[in-house]
PDB file of N, CA and C in Angstrom:
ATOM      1  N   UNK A   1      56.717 -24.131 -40.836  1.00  0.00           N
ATOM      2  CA  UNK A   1      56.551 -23.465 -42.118  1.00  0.00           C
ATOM      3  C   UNK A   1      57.007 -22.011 -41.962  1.00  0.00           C
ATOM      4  N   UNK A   2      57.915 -21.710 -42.951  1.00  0.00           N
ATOM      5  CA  UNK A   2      58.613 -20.211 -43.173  1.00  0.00           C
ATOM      6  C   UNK A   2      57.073 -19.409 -42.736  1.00  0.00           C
ATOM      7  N   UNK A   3      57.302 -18.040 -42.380  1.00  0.00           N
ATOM      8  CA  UNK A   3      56.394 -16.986 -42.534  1.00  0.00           C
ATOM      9  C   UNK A   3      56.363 -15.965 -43.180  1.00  0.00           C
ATOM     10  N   UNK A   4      55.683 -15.711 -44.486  1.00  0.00           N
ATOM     11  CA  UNK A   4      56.821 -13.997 -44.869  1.00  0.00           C
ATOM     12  C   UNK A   4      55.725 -12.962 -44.821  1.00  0.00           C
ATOM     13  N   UNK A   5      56.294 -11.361 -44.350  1.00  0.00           N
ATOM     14  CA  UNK A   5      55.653 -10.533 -44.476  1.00  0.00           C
ATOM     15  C   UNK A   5      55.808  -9.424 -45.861  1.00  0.00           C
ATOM     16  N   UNK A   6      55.257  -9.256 -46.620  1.00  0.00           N
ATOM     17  CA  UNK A   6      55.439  -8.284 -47.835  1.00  0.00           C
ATOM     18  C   UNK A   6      54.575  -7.171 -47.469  1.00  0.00           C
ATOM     19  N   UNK A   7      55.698  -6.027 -47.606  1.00  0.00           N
ATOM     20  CA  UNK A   7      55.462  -4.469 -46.675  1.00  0.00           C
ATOM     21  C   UNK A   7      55.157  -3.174 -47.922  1.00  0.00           C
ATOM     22  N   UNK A   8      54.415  -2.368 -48.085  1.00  0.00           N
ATOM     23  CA  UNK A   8      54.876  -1.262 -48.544  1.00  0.00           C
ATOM     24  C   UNK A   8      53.766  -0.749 -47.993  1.00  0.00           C
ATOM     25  N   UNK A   9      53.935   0.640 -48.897  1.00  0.00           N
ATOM     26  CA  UNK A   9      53.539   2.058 -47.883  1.00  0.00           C
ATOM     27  C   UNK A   9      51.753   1.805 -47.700  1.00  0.00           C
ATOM     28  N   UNK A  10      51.155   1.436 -48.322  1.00  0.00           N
ATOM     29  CA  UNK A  10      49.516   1.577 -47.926  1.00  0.00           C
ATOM     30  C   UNK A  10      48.969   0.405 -48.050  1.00  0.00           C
ATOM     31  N   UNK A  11      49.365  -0.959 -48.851  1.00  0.00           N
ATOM     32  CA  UNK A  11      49.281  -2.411 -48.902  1.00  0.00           C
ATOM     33  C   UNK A  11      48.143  -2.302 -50.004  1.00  0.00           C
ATOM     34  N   UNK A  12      48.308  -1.451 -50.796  1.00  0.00           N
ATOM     35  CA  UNK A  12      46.888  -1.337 -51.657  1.00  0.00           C
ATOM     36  C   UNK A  12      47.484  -2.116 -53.386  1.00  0.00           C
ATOM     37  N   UNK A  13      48.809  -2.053 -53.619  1.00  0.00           N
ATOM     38  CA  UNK A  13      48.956  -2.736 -55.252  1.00  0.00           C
ATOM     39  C   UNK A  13      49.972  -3.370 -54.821  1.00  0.00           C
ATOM     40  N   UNK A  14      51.423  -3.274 -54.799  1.00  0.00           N
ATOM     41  CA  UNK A  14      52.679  -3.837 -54.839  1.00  0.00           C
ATOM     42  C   UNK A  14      52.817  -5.093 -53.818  1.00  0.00           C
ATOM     43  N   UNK A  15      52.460  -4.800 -52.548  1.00  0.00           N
ATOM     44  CA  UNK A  15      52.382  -5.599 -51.592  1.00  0.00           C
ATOM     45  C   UNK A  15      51.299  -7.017 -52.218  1.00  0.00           C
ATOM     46  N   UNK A  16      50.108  -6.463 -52.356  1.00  0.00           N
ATOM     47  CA  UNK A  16      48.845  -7.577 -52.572  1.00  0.00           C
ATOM     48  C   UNK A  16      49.007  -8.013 -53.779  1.00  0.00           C
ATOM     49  N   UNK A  17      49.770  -7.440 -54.574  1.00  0.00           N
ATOM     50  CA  UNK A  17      50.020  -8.488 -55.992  1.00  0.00           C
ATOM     51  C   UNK A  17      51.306  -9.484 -55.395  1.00  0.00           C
ATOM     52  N   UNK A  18      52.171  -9.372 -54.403  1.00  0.00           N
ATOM     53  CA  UNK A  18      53.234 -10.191 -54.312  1.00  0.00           C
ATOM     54  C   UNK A  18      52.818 -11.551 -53.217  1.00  0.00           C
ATOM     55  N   UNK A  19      51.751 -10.702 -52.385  1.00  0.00           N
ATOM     56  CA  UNK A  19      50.932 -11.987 -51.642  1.00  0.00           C
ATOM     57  C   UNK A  19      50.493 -12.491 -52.686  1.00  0.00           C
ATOM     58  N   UNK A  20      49.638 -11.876 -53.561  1.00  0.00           N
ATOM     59  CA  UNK A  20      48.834 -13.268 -54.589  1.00  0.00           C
ATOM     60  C   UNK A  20      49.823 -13.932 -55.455  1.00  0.00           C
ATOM     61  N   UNK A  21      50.981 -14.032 -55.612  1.00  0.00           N
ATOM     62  CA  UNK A  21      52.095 -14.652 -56.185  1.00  0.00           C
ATOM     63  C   UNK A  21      52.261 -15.592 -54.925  1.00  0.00           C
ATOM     64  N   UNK A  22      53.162 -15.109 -54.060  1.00  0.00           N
ATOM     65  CA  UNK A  22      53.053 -15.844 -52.961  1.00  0.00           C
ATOM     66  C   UNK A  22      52.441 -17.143 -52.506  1.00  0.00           C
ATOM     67  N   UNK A  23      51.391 -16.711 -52.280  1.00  0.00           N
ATOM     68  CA  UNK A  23      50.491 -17.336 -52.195  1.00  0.00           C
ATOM     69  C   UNK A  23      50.356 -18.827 -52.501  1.00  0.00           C
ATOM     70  N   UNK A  24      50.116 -18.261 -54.659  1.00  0.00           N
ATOM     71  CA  UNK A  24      49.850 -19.280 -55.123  1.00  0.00           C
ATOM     72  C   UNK A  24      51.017 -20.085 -55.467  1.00  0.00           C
ATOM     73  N   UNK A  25      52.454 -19.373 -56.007  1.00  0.00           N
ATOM     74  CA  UNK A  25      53.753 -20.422 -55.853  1.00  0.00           C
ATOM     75  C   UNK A  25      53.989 -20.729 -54.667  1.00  0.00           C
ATOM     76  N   UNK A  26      53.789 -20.714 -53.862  1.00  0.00           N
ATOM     77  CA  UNK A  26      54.453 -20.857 -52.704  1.00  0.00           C
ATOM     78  C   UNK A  26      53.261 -21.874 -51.443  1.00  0.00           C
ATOM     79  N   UNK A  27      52.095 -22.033 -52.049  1.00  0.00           N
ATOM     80  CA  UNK A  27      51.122 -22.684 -51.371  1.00  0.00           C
ATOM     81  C   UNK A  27      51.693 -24.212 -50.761  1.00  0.00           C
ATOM     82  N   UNK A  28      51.340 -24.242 -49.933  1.00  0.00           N
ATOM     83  CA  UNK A  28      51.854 -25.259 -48.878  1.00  0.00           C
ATOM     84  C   UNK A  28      53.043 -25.426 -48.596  1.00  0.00           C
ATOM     85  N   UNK A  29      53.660 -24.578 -48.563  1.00  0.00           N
ATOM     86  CA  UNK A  29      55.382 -24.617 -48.117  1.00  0.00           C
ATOM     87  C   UNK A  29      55.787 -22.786 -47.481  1.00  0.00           C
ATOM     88  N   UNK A  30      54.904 -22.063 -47.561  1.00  0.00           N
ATOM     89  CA  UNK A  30      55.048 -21.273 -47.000  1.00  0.00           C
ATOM     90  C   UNK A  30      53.845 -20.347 -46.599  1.00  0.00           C
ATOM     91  N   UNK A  31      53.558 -19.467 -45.502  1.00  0.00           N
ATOM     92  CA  UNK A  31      52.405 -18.644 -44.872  1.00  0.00           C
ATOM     93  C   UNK A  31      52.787 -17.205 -45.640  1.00  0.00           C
ATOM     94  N   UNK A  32      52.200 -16.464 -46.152  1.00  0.00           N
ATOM     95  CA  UNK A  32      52.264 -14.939 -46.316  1.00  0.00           C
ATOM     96  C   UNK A  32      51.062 -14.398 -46.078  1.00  0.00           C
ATOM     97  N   UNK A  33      51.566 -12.917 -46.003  1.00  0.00           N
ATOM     98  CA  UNK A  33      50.961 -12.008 -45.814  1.00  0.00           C
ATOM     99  C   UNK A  33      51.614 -10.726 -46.092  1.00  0.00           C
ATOM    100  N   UNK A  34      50.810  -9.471 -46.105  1.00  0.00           N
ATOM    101  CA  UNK A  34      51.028  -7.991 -46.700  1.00  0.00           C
ATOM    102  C   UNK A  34      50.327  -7.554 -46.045  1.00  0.00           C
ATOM    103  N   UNK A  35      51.233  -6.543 -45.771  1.00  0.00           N
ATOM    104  CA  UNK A  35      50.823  -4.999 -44.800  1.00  0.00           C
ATOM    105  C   UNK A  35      51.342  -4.056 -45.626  1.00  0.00           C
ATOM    106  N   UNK A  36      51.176  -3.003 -45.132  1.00  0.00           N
ATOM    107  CA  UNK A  36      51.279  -1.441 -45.276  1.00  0.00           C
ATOM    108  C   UNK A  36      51.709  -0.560 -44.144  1.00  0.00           C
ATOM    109  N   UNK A  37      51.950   0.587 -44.119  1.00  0.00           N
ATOM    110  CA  UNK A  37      52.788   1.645 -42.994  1.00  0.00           C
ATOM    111  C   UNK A  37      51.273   1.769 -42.686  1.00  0.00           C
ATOM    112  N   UNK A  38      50.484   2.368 -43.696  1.00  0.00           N
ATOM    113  CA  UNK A  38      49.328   2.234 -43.317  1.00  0.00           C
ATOM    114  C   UNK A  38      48.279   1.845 -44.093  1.00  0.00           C
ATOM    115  N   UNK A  39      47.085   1.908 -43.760  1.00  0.00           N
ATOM    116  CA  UNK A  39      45.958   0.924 -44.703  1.00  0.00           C
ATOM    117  C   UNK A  39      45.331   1.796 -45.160  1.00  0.00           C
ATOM    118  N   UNK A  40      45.030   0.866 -46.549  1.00  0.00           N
ATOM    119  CA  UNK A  40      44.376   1.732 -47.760  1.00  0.00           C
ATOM    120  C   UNK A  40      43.099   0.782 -48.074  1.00  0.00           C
ATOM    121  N   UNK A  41      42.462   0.656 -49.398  1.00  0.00           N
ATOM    122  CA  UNK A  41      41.959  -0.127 -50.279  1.00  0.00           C
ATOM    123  C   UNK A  41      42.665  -0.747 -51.008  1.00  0.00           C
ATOM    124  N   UNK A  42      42.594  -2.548 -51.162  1.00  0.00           N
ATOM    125  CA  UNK A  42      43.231  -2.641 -52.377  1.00  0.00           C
ATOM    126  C   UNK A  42      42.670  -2.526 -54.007  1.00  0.00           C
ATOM    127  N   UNK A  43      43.763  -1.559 -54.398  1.00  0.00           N
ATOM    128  CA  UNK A  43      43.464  -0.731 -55.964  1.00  0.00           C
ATOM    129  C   UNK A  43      42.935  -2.084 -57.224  1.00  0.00           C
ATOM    130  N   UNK A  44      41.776  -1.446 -57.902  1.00  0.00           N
ATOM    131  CA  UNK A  44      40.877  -2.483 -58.831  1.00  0.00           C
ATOM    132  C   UNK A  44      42.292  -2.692 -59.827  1.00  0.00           C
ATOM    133  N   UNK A  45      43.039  -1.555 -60.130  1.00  0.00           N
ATOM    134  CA  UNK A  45      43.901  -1.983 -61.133  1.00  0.00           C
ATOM    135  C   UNK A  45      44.628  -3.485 -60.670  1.00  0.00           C
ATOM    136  N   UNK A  46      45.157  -3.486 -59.643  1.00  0.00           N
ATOM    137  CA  UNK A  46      46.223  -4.480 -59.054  1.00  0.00           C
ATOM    138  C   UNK A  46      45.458  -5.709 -58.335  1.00  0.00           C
ATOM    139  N   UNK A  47      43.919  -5.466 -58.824  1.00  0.00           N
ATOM    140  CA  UNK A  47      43.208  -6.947 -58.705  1.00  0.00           C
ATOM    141  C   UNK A  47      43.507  -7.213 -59.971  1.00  0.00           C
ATOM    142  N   UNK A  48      42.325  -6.521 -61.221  1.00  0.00           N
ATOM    143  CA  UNK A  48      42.639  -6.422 -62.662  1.00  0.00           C
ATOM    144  C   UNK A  48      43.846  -7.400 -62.931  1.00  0.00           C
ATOM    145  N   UNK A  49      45.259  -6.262 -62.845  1.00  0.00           N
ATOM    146  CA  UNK A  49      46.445  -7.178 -63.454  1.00  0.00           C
ATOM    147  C   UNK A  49      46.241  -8.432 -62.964  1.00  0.00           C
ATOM    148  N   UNK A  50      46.056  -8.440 -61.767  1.00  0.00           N
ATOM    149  CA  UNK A  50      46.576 -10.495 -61.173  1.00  0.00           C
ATOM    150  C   UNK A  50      45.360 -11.112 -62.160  1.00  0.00           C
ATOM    151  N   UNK A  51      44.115 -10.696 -62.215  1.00  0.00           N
ATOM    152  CA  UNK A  51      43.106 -11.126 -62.831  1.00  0.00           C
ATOM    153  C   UNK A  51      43.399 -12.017 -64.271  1.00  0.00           C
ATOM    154  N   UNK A  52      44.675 -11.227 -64.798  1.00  0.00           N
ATOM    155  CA  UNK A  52      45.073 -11.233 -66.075  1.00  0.00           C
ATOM    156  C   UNK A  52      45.587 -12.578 -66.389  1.00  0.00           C
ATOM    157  N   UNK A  53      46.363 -12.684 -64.981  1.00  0.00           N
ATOM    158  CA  UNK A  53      47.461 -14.299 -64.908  1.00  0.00           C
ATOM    159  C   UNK A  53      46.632 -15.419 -64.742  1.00  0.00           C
ATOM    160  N   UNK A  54      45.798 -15.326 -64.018  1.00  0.00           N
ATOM    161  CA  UNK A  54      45.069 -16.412 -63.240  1.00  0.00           C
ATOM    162  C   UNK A  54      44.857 -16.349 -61.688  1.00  0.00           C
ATOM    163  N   UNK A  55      45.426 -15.187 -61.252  1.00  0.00           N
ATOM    164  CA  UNK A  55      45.345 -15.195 -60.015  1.00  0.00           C
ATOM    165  C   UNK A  55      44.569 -14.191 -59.475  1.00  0.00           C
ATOM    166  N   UNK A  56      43.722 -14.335 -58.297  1.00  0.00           N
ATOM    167  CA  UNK A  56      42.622 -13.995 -58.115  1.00  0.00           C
ATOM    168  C   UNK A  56      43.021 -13.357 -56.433  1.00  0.00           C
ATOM    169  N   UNK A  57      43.157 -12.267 -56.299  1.00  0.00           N
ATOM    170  CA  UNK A  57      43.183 -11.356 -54.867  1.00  0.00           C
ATOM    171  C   UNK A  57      42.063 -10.611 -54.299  1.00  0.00           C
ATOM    172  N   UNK A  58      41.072 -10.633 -55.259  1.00  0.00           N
ATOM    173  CA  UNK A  58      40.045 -10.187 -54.778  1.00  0.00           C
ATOM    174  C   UNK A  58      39.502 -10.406 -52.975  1.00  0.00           C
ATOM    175  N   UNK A  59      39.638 -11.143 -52.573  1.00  0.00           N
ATOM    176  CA  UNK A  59      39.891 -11.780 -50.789  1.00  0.00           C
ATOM    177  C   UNK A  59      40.639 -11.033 -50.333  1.00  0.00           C
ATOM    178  N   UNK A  60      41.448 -10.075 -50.853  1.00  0.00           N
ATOM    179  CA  UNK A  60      43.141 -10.056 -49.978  1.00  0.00           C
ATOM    180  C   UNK A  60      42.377  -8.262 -49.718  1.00  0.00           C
ATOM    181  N   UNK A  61      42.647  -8.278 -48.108  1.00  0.00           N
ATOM    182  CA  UNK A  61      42.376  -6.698 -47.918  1.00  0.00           C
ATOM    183  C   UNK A  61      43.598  -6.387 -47.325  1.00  0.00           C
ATOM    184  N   UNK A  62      43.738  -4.622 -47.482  1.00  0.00           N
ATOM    185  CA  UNK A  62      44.663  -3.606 -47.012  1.00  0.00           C
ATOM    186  C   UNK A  62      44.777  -3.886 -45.577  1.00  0.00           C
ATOM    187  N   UNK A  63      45.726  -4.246 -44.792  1.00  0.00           N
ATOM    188  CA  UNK A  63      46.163  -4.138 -43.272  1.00  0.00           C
ATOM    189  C   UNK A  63      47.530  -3.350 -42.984  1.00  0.00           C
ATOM    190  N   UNK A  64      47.289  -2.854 -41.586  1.00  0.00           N
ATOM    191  CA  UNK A  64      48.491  -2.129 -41.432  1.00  0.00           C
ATOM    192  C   UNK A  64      49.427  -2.516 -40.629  1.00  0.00           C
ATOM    193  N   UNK A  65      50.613  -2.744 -40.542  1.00  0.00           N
ATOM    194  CA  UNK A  65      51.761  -3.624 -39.894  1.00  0.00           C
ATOM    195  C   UNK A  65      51.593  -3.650 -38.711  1.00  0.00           C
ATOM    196  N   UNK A  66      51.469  -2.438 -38.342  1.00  0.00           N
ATOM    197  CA  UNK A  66      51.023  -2.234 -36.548  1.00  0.00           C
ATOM    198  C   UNK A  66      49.763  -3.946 -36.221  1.00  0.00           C
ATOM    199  N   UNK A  67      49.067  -4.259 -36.830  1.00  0.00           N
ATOM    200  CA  UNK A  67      48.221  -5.186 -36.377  1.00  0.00           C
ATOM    201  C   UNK A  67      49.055  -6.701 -36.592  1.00  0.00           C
ATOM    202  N   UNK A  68      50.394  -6.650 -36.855  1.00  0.00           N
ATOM    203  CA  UNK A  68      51.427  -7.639 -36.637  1.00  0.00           C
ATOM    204  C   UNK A  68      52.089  -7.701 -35.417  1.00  0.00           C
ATOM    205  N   UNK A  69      53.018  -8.631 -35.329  1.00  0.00           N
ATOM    206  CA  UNK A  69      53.772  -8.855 -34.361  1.00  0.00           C
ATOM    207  C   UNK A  69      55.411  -9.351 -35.463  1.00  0.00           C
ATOM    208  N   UNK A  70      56.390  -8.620 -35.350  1.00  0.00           N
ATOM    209  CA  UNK A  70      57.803  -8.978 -36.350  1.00  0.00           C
ATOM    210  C   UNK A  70      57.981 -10.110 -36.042  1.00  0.00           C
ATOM    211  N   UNK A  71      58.288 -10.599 -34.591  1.00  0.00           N
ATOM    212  CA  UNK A  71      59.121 -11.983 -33.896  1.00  0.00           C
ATOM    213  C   UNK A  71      57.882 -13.041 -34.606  1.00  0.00           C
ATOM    214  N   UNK A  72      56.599 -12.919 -35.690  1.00  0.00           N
ATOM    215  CA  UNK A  72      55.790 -13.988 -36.063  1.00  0.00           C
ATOM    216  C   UNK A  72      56.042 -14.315 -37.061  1.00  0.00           C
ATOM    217  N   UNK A  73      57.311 -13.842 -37.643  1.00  0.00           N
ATOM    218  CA  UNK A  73      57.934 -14.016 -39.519  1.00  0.00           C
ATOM    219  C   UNK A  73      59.279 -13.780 -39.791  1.00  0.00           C
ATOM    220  N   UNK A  74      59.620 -14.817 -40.140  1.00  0.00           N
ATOM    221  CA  UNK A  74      60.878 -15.105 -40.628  1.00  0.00           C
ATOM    222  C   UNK A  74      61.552 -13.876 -41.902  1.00  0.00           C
ATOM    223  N   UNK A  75      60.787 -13.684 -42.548  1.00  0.00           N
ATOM    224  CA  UNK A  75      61.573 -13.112 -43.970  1.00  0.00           C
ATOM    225  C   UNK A  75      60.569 -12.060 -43.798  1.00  0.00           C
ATOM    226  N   UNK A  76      60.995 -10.883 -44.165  1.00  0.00           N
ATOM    227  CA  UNK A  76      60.288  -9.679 -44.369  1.00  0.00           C
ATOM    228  C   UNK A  76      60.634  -8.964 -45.770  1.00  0.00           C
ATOM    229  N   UNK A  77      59.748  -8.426 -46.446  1.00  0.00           N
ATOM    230  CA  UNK A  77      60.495  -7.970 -47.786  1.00  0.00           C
ATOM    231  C   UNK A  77      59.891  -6.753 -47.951  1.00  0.00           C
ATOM    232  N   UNK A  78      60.255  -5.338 -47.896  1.00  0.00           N
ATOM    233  CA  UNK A  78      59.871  -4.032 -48.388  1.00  0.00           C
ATOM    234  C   UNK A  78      60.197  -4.388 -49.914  1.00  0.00           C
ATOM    235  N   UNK A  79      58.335  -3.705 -50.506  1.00  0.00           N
ATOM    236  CA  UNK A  79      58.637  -3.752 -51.886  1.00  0.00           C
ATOM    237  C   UNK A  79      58.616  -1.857 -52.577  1.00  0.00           C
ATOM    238  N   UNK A  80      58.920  -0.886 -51.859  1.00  0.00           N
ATOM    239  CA  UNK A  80      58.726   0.217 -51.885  1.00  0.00           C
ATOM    240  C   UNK A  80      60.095   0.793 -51.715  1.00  0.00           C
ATOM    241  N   UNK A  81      61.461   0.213 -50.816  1.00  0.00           N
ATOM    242  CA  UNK A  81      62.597   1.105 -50.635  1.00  0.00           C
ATOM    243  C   UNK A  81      61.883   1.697 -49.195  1.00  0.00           C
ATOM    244  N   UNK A  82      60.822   1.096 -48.555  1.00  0.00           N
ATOM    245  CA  UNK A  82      60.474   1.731 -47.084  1.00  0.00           C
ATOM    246  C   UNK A  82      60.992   1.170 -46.287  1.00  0.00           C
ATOM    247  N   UNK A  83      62.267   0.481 -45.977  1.00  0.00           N
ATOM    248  CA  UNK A  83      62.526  -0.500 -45.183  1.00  0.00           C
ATOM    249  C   UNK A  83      63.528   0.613 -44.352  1.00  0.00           C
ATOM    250  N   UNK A  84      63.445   1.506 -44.240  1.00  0.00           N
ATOM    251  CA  UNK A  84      64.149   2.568 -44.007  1.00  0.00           C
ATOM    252  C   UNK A  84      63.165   3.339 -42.736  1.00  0.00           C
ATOM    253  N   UNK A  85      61.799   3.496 -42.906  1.00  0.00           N
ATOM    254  CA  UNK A  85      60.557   3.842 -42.361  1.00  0.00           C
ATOM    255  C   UNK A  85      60.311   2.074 -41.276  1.00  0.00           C
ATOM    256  N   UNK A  86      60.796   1.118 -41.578  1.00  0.00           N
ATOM    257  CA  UNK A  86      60.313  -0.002 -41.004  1.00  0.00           C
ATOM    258  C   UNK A  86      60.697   0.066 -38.955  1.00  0.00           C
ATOM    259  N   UNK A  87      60.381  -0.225 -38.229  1.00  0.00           N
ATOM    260  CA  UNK A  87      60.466  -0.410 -36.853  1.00  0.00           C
ATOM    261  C   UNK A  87      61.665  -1.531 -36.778  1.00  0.00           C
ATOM    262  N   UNK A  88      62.635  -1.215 -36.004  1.00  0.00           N
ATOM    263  CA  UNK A  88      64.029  -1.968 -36.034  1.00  0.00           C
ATOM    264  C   UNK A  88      63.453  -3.365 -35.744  1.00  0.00           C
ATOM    265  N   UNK A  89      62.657  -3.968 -35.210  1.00  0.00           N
ATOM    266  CA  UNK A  89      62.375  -5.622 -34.996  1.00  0.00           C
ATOM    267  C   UNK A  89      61.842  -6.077 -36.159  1.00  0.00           C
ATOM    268  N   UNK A  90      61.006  -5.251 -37.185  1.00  0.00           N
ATOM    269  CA  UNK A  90      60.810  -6.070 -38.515  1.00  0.00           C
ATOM    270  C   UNK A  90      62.201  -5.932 -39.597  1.00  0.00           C
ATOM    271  N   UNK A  91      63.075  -4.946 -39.520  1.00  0.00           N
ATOM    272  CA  UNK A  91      64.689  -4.614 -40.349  1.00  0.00           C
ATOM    273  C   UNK A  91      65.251  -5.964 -40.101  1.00  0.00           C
ATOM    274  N   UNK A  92      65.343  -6.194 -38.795  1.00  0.00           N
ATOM    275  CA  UNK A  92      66.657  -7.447 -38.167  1.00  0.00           C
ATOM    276  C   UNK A  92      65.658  -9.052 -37.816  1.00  0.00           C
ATOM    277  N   UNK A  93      64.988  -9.272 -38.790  1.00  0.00           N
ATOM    278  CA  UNK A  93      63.972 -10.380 -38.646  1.00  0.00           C
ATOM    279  C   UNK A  93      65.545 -11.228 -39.041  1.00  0.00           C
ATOM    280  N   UNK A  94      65.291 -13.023 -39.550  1.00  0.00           N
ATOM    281  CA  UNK A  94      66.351 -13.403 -40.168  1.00  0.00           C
ATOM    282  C   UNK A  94      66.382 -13.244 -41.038  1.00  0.00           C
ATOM    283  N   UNK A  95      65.446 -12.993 -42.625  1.00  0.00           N
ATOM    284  CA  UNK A  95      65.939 -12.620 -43.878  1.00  0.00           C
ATOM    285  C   UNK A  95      65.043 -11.303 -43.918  1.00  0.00           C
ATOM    286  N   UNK A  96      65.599 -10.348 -44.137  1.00  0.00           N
ATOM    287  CA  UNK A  96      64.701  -8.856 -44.453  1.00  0.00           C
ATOM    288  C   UNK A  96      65.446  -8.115 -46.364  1.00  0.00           C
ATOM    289  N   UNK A  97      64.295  -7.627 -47.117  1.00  0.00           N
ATOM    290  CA  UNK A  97      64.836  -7.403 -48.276  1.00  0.00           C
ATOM    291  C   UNK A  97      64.116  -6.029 -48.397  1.00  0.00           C
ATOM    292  N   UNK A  98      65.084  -5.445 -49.108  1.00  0.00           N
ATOM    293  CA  UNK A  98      64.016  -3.897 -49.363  1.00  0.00           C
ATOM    294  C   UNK A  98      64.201  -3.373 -51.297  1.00  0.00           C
ATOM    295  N   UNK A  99      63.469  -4.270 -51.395  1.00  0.00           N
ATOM    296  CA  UNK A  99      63.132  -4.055 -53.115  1.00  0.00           C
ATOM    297  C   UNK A  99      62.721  -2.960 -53.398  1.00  0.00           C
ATOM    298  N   UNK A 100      63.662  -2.357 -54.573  1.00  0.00           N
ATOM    299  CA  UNK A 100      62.469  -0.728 -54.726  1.00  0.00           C
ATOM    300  C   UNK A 100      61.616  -1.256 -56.236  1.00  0.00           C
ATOM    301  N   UNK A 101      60.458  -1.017 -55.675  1.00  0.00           N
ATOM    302  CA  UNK A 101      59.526  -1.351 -57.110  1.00  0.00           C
ATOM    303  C   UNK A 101      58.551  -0.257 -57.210  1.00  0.00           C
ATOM    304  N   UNK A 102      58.704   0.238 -58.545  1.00  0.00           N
ATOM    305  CA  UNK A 102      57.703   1.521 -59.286  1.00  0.00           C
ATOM    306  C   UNK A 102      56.760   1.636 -58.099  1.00  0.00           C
ATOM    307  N   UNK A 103      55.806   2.423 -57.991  1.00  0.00           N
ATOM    308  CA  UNK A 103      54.668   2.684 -57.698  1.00  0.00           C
ATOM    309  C   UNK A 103      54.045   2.728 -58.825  1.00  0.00           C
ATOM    310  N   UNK A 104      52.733   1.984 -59.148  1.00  0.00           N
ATOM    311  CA  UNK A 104      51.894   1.593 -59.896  1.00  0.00           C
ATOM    312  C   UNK A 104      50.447   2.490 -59.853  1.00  0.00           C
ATOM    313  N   UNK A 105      50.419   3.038 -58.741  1.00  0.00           N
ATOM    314  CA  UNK A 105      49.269   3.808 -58.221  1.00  0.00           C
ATOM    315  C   UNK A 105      49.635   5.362 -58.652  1.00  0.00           C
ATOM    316  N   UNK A 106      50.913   5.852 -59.166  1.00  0.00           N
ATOM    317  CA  UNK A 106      51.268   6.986 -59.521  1.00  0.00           C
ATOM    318  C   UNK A 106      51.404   6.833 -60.944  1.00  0.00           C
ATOM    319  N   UNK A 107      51.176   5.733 -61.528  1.00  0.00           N
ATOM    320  CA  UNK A 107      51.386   5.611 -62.937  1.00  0.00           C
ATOM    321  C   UNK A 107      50.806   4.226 -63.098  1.00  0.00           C
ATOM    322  N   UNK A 108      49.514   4.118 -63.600  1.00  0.00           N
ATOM    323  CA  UNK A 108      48.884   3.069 -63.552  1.00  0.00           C
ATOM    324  C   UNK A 108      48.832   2.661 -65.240  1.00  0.00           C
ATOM    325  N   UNK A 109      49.821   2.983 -66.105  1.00  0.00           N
ATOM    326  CA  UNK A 109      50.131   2.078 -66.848  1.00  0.00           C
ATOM    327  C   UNK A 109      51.516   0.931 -66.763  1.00  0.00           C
ATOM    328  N   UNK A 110      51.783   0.719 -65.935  1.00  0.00           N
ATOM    329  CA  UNK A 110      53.063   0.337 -65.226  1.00  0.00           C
ATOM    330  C   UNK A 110      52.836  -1.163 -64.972  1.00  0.00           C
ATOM    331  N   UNK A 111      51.142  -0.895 -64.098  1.00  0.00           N
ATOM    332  CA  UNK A 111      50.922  -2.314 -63.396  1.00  0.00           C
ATOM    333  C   UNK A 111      51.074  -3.342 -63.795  1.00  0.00           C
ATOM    334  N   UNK A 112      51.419  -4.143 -65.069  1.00  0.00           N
ATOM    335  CA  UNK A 112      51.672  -5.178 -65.416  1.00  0.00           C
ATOM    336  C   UNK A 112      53.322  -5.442 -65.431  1.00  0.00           C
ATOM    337  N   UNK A 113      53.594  -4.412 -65.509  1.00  0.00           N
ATOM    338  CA  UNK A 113      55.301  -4.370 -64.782  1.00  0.00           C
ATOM    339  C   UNK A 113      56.140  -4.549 -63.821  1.00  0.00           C
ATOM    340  N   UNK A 114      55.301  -3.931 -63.111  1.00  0.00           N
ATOM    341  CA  UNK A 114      55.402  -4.124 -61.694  1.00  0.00           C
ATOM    342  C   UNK A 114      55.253  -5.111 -61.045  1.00  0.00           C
ATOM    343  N   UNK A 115      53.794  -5.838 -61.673  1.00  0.00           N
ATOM    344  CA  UNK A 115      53.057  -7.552 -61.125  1.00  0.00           C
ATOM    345  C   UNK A 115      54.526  -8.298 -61.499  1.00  0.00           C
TER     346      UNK A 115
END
């Protein structure tokens, strides 16, 4: 089974709304997980929004990449434009993507945009 890691800067909205997508499309055909450069809380807004869909992250806490290993995941995806800040073994995984998506936490009328 694929592994994917979804990265941005504190793992507190962008990252943990794309695991709880993840997650739930992707249940039994693929493993995810979300990190951060470093660890935060994840933000009530970016439970809230998923809350909205049906999807429920409340479970999902802030971790920081350092408590990974790159060579354990196939696809890596920066959802911040930090893939630039990333450690060269998570850049050159086999699929790596560096999405730039709003920050939601600097403008928290956004978050349903962003989700």
């Amino acid at each position: 089974m694929k592994r994917v890691m979804f990265v941005c800067k504190k793992n507190s909205a962008r990252s943990q709304m794309a695991e709880g997508f993840a997650k739930t499309l992707g249940k039994g055909k693929i493993e995810v997980v979300s990190s951060g450069l470093e660890a935060s809380q994840v933000r009530e807004e970016a439970i809230a929004t998923m809350k909205e869909i049906g999807i429920d992250i409340t479970d999902q806490h802030s971790k920081p990449l350092g408590d990974f290993k790159a060579e354990d995941f196939d696809v890596v995806i920066s959802l911040c434009g930090c893939g630039v800040n990333l450690p060269n073994d998570w850049v050159l995984r086999e699929v790596f993507q560096d999405w730039q998506l709003d920050d939601p936490a600097e403008q928290p009328e956004i978050f349903p945009r962003v989700r």
